[in-house]
Protein backbone atom coordinates (compact mmCIF):
# COMPACT_ATOMS: atom_id res chain seq x y z
CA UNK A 1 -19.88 39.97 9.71
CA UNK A 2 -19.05 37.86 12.55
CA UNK A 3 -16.35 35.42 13.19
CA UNK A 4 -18.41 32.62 13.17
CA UNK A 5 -20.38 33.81 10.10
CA UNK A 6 -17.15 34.49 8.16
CA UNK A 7 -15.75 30.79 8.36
CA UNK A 8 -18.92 29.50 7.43
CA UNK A 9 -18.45 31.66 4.34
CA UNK A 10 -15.11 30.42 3.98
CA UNK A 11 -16.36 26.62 4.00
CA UNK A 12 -19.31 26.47 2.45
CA UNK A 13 -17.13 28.83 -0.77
CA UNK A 14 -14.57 25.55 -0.07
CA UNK A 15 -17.13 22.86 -0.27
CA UNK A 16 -18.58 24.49 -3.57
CA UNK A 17 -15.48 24.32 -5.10
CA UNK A 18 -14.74 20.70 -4.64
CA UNK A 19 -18.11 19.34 -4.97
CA UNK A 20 -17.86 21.35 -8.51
CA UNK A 21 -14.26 20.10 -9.36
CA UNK A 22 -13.38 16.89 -7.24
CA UNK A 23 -13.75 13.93 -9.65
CA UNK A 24 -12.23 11.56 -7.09
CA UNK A 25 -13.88 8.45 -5.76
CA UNK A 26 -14.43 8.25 -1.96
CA UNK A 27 -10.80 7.48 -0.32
CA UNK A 28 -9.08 4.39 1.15
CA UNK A 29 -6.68 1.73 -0.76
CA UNK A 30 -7.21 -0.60 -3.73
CA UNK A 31 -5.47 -3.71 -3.97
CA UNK A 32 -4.59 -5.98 -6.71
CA UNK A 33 -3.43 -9.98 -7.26
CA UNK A 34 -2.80 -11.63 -10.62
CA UNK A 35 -2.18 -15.43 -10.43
CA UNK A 36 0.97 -16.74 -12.45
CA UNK A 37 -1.23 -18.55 -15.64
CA UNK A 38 -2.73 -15.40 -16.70
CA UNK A 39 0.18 -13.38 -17.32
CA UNK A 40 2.89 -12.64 -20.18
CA UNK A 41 5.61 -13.95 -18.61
CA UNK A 42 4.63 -16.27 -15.91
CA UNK A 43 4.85 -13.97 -13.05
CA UNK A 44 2.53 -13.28 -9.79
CA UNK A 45 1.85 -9.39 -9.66
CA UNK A 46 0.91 -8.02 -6.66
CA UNK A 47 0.11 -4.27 -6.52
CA UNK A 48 -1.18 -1.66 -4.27
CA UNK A 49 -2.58 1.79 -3.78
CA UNK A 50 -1.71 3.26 -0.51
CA UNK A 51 -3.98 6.18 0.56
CA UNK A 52 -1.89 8.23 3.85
CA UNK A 53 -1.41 12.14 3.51
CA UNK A 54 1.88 11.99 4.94
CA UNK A 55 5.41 11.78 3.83
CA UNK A 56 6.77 8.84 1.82
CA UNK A 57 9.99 7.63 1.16
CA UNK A 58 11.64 4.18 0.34
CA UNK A 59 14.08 1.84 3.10
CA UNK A 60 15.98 -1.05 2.52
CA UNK A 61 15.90 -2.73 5.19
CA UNK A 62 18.92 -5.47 5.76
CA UNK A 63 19.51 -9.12 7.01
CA UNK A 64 19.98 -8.72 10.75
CA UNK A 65 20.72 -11.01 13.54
CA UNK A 66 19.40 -10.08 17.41
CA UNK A 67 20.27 -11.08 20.84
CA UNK A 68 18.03 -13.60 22.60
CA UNK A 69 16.34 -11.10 25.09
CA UNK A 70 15.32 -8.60 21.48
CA UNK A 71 12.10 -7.03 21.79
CA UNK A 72 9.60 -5.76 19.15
CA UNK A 73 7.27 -3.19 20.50
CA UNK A 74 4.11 -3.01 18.59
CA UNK A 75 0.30 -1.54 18.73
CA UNK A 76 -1.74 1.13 19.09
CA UNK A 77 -1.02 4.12 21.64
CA UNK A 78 -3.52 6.74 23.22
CA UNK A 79 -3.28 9.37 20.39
CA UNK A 80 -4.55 6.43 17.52
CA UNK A 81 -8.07 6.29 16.30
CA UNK A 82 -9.07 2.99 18.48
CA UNK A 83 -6.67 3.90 21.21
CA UNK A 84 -4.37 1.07 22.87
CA UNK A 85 -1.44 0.47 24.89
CA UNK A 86 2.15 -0.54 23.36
CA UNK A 87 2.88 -3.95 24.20
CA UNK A 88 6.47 -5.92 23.62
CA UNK A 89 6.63 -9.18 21.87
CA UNK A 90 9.81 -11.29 21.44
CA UNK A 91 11.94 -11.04 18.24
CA UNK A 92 12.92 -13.64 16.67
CA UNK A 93 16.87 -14.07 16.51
CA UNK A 94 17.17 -13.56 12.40
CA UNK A 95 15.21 -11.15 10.37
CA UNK A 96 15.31 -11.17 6.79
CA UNK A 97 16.09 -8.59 4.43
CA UNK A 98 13.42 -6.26 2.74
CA UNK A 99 12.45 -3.20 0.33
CA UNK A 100 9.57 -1.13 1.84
CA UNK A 101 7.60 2.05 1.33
CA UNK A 102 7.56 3.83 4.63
CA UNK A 103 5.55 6.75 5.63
CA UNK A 104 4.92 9.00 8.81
CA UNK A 105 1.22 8.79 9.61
CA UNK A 106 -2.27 6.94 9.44
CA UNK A 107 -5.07 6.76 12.44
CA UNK A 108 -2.86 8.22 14.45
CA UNK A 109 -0.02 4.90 14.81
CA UNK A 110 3.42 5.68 16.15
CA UNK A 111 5.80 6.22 12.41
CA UNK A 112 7.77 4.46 10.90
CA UNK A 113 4.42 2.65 9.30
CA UNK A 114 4.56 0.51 6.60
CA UNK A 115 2.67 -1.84 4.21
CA UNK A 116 4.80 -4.62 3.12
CA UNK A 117 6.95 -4.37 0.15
CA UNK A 118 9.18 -7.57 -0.79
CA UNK A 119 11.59 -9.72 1.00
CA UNK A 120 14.95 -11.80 0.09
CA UNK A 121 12.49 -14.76 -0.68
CA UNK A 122 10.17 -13.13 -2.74
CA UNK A 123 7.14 -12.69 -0.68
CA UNK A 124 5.24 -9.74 -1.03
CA UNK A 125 2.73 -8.10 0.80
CA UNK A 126 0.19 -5.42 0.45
CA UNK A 127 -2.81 -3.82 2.93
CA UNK A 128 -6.07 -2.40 2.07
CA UNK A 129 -8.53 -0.73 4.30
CA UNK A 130 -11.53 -2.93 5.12
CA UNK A 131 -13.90 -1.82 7.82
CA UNK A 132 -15.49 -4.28 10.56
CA UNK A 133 -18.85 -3.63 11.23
CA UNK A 134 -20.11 -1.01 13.95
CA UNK A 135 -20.64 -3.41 16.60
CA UNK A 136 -17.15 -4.82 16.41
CA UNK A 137 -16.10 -1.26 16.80
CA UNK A 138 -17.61 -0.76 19.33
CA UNK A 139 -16.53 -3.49 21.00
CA UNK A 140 -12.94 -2.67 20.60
CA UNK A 141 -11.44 -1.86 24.06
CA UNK A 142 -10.70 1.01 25.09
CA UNK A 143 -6.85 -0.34 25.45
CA UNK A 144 -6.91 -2.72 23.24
CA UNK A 145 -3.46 -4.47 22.52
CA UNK A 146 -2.23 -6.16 19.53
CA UNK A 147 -0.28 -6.32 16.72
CA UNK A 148 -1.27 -3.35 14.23
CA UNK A 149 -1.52 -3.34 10.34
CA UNK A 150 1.58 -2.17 9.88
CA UNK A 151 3.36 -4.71 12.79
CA UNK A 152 1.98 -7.70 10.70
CA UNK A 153 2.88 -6.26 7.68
CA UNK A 154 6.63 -5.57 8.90
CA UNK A 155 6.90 -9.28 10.95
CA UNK A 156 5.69 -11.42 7.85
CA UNK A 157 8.19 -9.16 5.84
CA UNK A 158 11.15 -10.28 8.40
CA UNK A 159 10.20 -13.56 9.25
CA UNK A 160 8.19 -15.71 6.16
CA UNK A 161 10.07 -17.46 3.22
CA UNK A 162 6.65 -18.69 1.73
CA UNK A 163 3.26 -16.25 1.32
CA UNK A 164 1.42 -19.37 3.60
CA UNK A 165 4.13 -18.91 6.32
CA UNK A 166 3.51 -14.86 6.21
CA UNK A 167 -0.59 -15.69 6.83
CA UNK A 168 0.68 -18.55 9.62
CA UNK A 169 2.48 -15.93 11.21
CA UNK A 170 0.97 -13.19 10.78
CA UNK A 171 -2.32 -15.30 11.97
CA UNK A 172 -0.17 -16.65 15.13
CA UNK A 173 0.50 -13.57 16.59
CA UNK A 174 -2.89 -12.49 16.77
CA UNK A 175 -4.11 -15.70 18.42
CA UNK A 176 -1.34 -14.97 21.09
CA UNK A 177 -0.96 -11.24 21.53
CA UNK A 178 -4.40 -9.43 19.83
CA UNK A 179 -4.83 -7.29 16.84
CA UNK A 180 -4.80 -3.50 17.19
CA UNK A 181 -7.42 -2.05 14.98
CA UNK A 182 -7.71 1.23 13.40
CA UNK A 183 -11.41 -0.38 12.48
CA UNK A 184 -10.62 -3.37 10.09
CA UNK A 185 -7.87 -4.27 7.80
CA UNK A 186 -7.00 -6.88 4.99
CA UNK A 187 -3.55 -7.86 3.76
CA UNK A 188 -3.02 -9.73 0.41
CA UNK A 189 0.11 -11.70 0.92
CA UNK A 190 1.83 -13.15 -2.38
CA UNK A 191 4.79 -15.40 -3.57
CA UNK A 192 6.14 -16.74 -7.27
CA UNK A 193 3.67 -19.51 -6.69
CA UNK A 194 0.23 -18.19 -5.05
CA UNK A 195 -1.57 -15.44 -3.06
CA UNK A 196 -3.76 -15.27 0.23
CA UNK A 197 -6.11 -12.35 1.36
CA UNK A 198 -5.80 -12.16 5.20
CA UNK A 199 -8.74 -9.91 6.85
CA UNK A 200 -8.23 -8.42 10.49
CA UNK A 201 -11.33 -7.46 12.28
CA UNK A 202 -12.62 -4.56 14.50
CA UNK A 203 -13.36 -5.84 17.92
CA UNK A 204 -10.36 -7.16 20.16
CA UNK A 205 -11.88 -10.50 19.55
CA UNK A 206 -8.56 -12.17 17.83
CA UNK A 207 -11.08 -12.39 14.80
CA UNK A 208 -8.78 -13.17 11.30
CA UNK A 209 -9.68 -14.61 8.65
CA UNK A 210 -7.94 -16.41 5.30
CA UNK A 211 -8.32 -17.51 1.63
CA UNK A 212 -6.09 -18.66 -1.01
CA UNK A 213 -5.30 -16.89 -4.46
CA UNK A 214 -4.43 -19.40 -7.26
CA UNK A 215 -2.47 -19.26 -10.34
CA UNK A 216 -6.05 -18.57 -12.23
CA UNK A 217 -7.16 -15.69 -9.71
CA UNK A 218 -7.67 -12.00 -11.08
CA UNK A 219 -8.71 -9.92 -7.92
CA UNK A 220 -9.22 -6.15 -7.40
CA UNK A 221 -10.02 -5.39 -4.26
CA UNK A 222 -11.26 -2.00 -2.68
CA UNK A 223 -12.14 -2.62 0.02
CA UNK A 224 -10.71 -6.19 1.17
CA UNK A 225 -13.68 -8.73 1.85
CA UNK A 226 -13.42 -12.82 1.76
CA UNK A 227 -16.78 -13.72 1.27
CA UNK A 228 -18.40 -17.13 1.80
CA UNK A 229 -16.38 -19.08 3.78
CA UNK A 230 -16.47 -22.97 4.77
CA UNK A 231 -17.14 -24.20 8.32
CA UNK A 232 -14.54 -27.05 8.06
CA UNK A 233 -11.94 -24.36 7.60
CA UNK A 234 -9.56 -25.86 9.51
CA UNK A 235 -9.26 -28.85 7.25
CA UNK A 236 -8.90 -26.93 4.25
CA UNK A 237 -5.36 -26.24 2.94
CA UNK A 238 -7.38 -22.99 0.97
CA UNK A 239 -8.46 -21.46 4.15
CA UNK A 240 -7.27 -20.10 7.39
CA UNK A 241 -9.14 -18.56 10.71
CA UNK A 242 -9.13 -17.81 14.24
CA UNK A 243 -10.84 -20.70 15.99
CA UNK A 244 -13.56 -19.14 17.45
CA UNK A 245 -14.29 -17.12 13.56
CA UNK A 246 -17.91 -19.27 13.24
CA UNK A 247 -18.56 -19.79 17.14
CA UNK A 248 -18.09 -15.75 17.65
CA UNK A 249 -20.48 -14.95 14.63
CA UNK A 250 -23.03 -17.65 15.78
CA UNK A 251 -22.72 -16.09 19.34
CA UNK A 252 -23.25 -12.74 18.68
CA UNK A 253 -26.46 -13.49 16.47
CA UNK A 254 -24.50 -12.96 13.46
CA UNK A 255 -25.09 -15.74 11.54
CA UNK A 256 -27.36 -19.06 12.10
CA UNK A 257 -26.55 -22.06 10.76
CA UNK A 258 -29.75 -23.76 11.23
CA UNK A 259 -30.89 -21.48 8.27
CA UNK A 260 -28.71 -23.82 6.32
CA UNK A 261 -26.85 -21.09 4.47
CA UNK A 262 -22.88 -20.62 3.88
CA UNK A 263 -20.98 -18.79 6.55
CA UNK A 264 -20.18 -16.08 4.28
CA UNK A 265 -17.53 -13.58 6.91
CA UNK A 266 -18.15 -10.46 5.31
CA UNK A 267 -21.88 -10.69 6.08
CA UNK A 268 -20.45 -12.06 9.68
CA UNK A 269 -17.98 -9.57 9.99
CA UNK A 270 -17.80 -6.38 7.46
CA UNK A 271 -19.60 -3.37 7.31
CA UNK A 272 -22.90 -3.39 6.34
CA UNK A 273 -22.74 -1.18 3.23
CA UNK A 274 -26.51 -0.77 2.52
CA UNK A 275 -26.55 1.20 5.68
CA UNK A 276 -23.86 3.42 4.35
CA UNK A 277 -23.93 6.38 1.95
CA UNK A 278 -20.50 5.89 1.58
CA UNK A 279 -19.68 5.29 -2.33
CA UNK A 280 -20.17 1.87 -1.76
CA UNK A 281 -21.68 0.99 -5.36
CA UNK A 282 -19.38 3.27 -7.43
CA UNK A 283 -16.62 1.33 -5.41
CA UNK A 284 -18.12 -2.54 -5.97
CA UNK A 285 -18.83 -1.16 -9.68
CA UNK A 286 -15.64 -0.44 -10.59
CA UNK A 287 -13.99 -3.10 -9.16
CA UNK A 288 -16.01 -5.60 -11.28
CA UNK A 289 -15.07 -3.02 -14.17
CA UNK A 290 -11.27 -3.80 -13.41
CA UNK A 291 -11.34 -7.37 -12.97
CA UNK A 292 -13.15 -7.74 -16.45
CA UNK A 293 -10.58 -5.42 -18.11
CA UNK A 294 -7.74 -7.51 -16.71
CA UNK A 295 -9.82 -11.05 -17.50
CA UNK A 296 -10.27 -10.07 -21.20
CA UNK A 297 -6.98 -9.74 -21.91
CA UNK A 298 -5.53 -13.09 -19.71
CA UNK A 299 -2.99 -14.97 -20.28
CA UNK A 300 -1.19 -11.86 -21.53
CA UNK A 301 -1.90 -9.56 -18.69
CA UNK A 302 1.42 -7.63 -18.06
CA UNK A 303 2.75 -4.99 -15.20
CA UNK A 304 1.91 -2.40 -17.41
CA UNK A 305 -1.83 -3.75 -17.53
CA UNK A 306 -1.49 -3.00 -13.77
CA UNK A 307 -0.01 0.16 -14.08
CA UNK A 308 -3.02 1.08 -15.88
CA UNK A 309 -5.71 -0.46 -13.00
CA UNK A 310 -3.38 2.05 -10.15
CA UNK A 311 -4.09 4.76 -12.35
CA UNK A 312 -7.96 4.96 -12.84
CA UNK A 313 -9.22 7.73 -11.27
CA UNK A 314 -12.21 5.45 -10.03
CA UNK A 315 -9.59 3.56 -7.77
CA UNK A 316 -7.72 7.34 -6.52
CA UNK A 317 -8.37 10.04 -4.56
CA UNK A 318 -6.59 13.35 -3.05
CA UNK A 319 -4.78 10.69 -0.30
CA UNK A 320 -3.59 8.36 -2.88
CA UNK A 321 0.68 9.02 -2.06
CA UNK A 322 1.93 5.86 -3.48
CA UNK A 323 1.53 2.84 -5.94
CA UNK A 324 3.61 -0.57 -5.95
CA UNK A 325 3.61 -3.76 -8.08
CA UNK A 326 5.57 -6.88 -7.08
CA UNK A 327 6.85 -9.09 -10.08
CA UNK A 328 7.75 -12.20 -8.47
CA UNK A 329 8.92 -15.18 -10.71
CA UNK A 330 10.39 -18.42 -9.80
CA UNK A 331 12.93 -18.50 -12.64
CA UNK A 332 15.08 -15.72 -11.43
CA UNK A 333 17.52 -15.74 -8.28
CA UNK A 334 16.23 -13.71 -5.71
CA UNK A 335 18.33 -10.59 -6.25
CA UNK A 336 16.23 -9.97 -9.63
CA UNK A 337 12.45 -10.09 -7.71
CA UNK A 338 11.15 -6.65 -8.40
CA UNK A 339 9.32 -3.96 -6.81
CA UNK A 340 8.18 -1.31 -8.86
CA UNK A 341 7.51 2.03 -6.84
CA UNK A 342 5.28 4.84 -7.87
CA UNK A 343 6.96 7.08 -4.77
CA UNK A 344 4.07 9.95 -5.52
CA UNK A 345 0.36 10.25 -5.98
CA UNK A 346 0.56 7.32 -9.16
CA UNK A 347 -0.80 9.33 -11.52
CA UNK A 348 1.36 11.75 -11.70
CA UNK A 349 4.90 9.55 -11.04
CA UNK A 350 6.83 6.97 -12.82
CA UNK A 351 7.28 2.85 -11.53
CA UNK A 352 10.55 2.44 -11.24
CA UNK A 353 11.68 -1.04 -10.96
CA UNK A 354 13.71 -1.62 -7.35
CA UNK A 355 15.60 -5.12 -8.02
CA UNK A 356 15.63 -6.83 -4.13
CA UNK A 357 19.31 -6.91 -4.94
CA UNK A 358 20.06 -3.10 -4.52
CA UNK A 359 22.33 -2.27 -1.72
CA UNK A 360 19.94 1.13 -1.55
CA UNK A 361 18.00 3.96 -2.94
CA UNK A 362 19.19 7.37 -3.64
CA UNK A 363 19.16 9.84 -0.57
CA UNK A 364 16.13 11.21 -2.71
CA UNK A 365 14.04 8.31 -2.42
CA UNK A 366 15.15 8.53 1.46
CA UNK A 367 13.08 10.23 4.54
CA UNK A 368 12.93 14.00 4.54
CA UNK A 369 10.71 16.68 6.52
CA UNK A 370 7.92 16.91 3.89
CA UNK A 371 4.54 15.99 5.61
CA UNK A 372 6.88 14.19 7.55
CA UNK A 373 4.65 13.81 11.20
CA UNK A 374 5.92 15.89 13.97
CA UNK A 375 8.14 17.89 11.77
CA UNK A 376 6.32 21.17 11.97
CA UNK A 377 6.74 21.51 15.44
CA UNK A 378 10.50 20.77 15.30
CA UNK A 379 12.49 24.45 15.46
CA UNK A 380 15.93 22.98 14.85
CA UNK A 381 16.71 20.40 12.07
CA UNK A 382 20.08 18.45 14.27
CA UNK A 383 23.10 18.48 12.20
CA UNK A 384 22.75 14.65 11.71
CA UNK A 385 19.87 15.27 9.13
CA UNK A 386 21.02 18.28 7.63
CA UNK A 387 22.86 16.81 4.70
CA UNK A 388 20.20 14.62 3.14
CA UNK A 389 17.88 17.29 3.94
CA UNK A 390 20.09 19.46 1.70
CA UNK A 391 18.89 17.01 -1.47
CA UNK A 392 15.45 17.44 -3.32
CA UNK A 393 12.77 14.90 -2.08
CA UNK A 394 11.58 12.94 -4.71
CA UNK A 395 8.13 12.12 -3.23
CA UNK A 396 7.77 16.17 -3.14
CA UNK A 397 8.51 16.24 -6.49
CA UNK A 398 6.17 13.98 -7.50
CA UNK A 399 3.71 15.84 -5.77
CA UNK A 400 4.09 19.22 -7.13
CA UNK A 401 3.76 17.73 -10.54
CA UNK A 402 0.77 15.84 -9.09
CA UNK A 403 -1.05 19.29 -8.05
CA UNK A 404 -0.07 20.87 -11.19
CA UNK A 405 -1.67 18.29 -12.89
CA UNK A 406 -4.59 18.08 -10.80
CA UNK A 407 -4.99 22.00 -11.16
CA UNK A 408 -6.14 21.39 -14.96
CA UNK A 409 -6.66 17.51 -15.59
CA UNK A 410 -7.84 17.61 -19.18
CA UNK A 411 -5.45 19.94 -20.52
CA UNK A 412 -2.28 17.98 -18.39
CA UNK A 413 -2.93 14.56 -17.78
CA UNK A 414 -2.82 13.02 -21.30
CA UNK A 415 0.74 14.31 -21.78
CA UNK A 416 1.87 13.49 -18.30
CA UNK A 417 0.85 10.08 -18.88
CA UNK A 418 1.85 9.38 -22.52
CA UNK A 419 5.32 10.85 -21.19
CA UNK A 420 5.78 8.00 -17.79
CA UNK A 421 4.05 5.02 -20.00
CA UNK A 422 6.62 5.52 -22.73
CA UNK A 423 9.24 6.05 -19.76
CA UNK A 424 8.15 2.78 -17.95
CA UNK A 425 7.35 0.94 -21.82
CA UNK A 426 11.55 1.78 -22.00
CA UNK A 427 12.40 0.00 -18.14
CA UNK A 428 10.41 -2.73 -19.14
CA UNK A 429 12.40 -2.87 -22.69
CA UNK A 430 15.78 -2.92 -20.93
CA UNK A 431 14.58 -5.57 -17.95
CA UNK A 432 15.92 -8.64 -19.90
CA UNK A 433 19.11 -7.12 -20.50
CA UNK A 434 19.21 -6.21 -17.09
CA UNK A 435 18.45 -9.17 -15.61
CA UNK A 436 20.48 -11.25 -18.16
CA UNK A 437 23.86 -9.13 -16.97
CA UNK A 438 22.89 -9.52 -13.32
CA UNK A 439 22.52 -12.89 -13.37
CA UNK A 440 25.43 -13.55 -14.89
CA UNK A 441 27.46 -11.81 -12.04
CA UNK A 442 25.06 -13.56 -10.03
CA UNK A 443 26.13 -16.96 -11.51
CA UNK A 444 29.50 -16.40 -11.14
CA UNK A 445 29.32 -15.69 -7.45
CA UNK A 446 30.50 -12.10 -7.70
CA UNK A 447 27.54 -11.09 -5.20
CA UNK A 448 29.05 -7.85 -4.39
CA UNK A 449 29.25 -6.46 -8.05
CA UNK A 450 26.19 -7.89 -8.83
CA UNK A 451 24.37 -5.72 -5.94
CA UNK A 452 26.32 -2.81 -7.51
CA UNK A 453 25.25 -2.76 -10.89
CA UNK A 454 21.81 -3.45 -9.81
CA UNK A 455 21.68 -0.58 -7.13
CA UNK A 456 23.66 1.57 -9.87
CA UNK A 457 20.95 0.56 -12.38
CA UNK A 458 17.84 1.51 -10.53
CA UNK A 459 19.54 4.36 -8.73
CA UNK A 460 20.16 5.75 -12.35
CA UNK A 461 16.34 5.06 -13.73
CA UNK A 462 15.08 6.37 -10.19
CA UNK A 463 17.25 10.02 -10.65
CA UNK A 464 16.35 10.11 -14.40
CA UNK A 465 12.43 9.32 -13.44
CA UNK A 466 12.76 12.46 -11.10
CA UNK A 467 14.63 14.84 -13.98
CA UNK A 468 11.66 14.08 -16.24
CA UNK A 469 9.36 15.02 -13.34
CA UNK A 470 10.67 18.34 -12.38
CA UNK A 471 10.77 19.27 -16.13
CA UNK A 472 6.83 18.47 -16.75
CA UNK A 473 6.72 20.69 -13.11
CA UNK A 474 8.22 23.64 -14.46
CA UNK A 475 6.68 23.15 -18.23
CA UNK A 476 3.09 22.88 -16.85
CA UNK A 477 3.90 26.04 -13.89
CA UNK A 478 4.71 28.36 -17.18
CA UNK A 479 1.51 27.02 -18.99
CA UNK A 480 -0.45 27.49 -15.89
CA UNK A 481 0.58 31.40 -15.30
CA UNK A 482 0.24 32.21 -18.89
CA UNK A 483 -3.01 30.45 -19.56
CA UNK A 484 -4.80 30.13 -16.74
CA UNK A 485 -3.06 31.56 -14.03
CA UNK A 486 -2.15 29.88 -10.51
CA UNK A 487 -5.20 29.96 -8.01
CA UNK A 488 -4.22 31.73 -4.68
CA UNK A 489 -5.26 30.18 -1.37
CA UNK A 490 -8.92 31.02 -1.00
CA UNK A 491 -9.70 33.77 2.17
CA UNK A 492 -12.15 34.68 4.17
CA UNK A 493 -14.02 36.93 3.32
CA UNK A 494 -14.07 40.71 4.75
CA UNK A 495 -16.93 42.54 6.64
């Protein structure tokens, strides 16, 4: 058999096996707002699924001041999808604190990447993949310049007090320095009070769009879209754009308004999905599935109710790495917003709740070499990293017990789950009490012993979360070689 004949062996015996046992839904992220009046206790949840096969671990990033002449270099670079050139834009002179998931690679951006997370005033932000339609990719220049996902993501995390400022800002710095595209991208941007969905198109055109969320909005989103949108945007306190968003569209052919229909920017702008055999339905259908779920049970919708939503297998897929919910309530001092992190593929990892009063996160929850982007090719770890290297790495943890579960899904999964919702149903018991002690400290201005009960607290949950992880690891291993054995890597096949 020849060399070429034995790897087509080799795939097509691969692509049997995962058409026959691959119950995923096509990949890319899911997002997820709840508006203040239709939950239990008055809070805005904003959650994500974040889809990137690389490493994942959790920063805090702190309050910092910067010298006048501070530089923030953003964009694409020649090894990303839509390849660009790095371009510097000013900083301002204070940056806020922030929690953050941060990971090592998507579409080929320069790492540290990251989608948001929560700042010091309670603004939260997600992303989810939405894809610009062909012609606006291929329109993109071949160096096209810009602020990436991830840039805009990290600036409205340093710089907005308010989830309007973060879409102002966010919205600014594409009118003035470009959007670098890895082929469309929408960012849902929330506070205590209200929500916005800000989509990013394809194109180098500066193209953005924006709508509000209200207090009595339930939306899933996978991908992002806006939808109809009105033409006197710029007097409408619900809606944001570029200024040339209707002019472009009319331009290029893309809508007419003498047809005397809405300018609806997904029809403008998106993808055309009846083009695409690409899951589209199954996607659109779920969706509506989720929203229902979440609207039947309003005004008593609760994190857990979320929890749930990030954990459908119609909303994962083999690059789902991470989950995260925002809690944000305008009856609790800032310290007490929370950010619950599922570090690992969500259905197979615990939320734990990160208060944005934590000092930091276990050396665990920190950066190590696992899928970690240019880490294969490194021959000698510097002494620097050795020592947290020397500590497990809870999102590989999380993703052995992810694999295991994976390996046998019927069997696993109900047990796996029953055992993190009655872990998570416990955090949840304890927040009051939590938040009751904190604030007390808080009250009495004893900041410092405040932020170390509260990074004591969640440091404690996060380590326990991990102990119950590695024992459902080495529980389901042992079941696994004495029931069903572990599958080797498959081979090719000999002559």
């Amino acid at each position: 058999m020849s060399l070429i004949a034995m790897s087509m062996a080799f795939l097509a015996a691969v692509n049997i096996f995962a058409a026959a046992n691959d119950s995923f839904e096509p990949k890319h992220c899911t997002g997820v707002y709840v508006g203040k009046n239709f939950t239990a206790d008055g809070s805005v949840l904003l959650g994500q699924l974040g889809d990137e096969n690389s490493s994942h671990w959790i920063e805090v990033i702190p309050h910092r001041t910067w010298e006048p002449d501070a530089v923030l270099s953003v964009g694409a670079d020649k090894e990303a999808n839509f390849p660009g050139v790095r371009i510097e834009i000013p900083q301002v002179a204070e940056t806020h604190k922030y929690v953050t998931v941060r990971y090592s690679e998507y579409k080929g951006f320069l790492p540290p990447l990251e989608n948001g997370g929560l700042n010091e005033f309670g603004v939260s932000v997600v992303d989810v993949w939405s894809p610009s339609r062909k012609e606006l990719e291929e329109m993109t220049p071949k160096e096209q310049k810009g602020l990436s996902y991830s840039d805009e993501a990290r600036v409205a995390m340093e710089r907005a007090k308010t989830a309007r400022e973060a879409v102002e800002i966010i919205g600014g710095l594409i009118d003035q320095y470009g959007h670098a595209t890895y082929g469309g991208n929408v960012h849902l941007v929330a506070d205590a009070e209200e929500g916005w969905i800000i989509e990013e198109f394809a194109g180098g055109q500066g193209l953005w769009a924006a709508k509000r969320l209200g207090p009595d909005d339930v939306l899933v989103i996978r991908p992002g879209h806006i939808g109809e949108f009105p033409l006197d945007y710029k007097d409408n306190p619900n809606y944001m754009g570029s200024d040339h968003l209707v002019s472009f569209a009319i331009e290029k052919g893309w809508y007419d308004p003498a047809e005397g229909r809405p300018f609806n920017v997904s029809e403008a702008y998106e993808l055309d999905w009846n083009t695409e055999k690409s899951g589209h339905q199954r996607r659109v259908s779920s969706v509506i599935q989720a929203e229902k779920s979440l609207l039947d049970i309003a005004p008593k919708i609760t994190i857990h109710d979320v929890f749930r939503i990030l954990r459908d297998r119609k909303f994962l897929n083999r690059g789902t790495k991470y989950g995260q919910v925002a809690q944000l309530r305008s009856d609790m001092p800032k310290e007490l917003a929370v950010l619950w992190i599922a570090i690992g593929p969500p259905e197979a990892s615990v939320f734990i709740p990160f208060y944005f009063g934590v000092a930091g996160v276990p050396l665990e929850y920190n950066e190590h070499r696992y899928l970690t982007k240019g880490e294969a090719l490194r021959m000698e770890l510097p002494r620097e990293r050795q020592g947290q290297e020397t500590t497990a790495y809870a999102y590989r943890i999380y993703d052995r017990l992810f694999m295991l579960v994976d390996e046998h899904y019927d069997e696993f999964h109900p047990e796996v789950i029953e055992t993190f919702r009655a872990f998570e149903e416990k955090l949840f018991s304890q927040q009051g009490d939590v938040e009751a002690i904190a604030s007390q400290l808080i009250q009495a201005k004893k900041f410092d012993l405040a932020e170390r009960f509260l990074t004591y607290y969640c440091a404690t949950e996060a380590m326990e979360g991990l102990r119950v992880a590695s024992g459902l690891s080495d529980s389901l291993e042992i079941r696994t070689k004495l029931r069903f054995k572990i599958r080797p890597l498959p081979h090719i096949p000999k002559e």
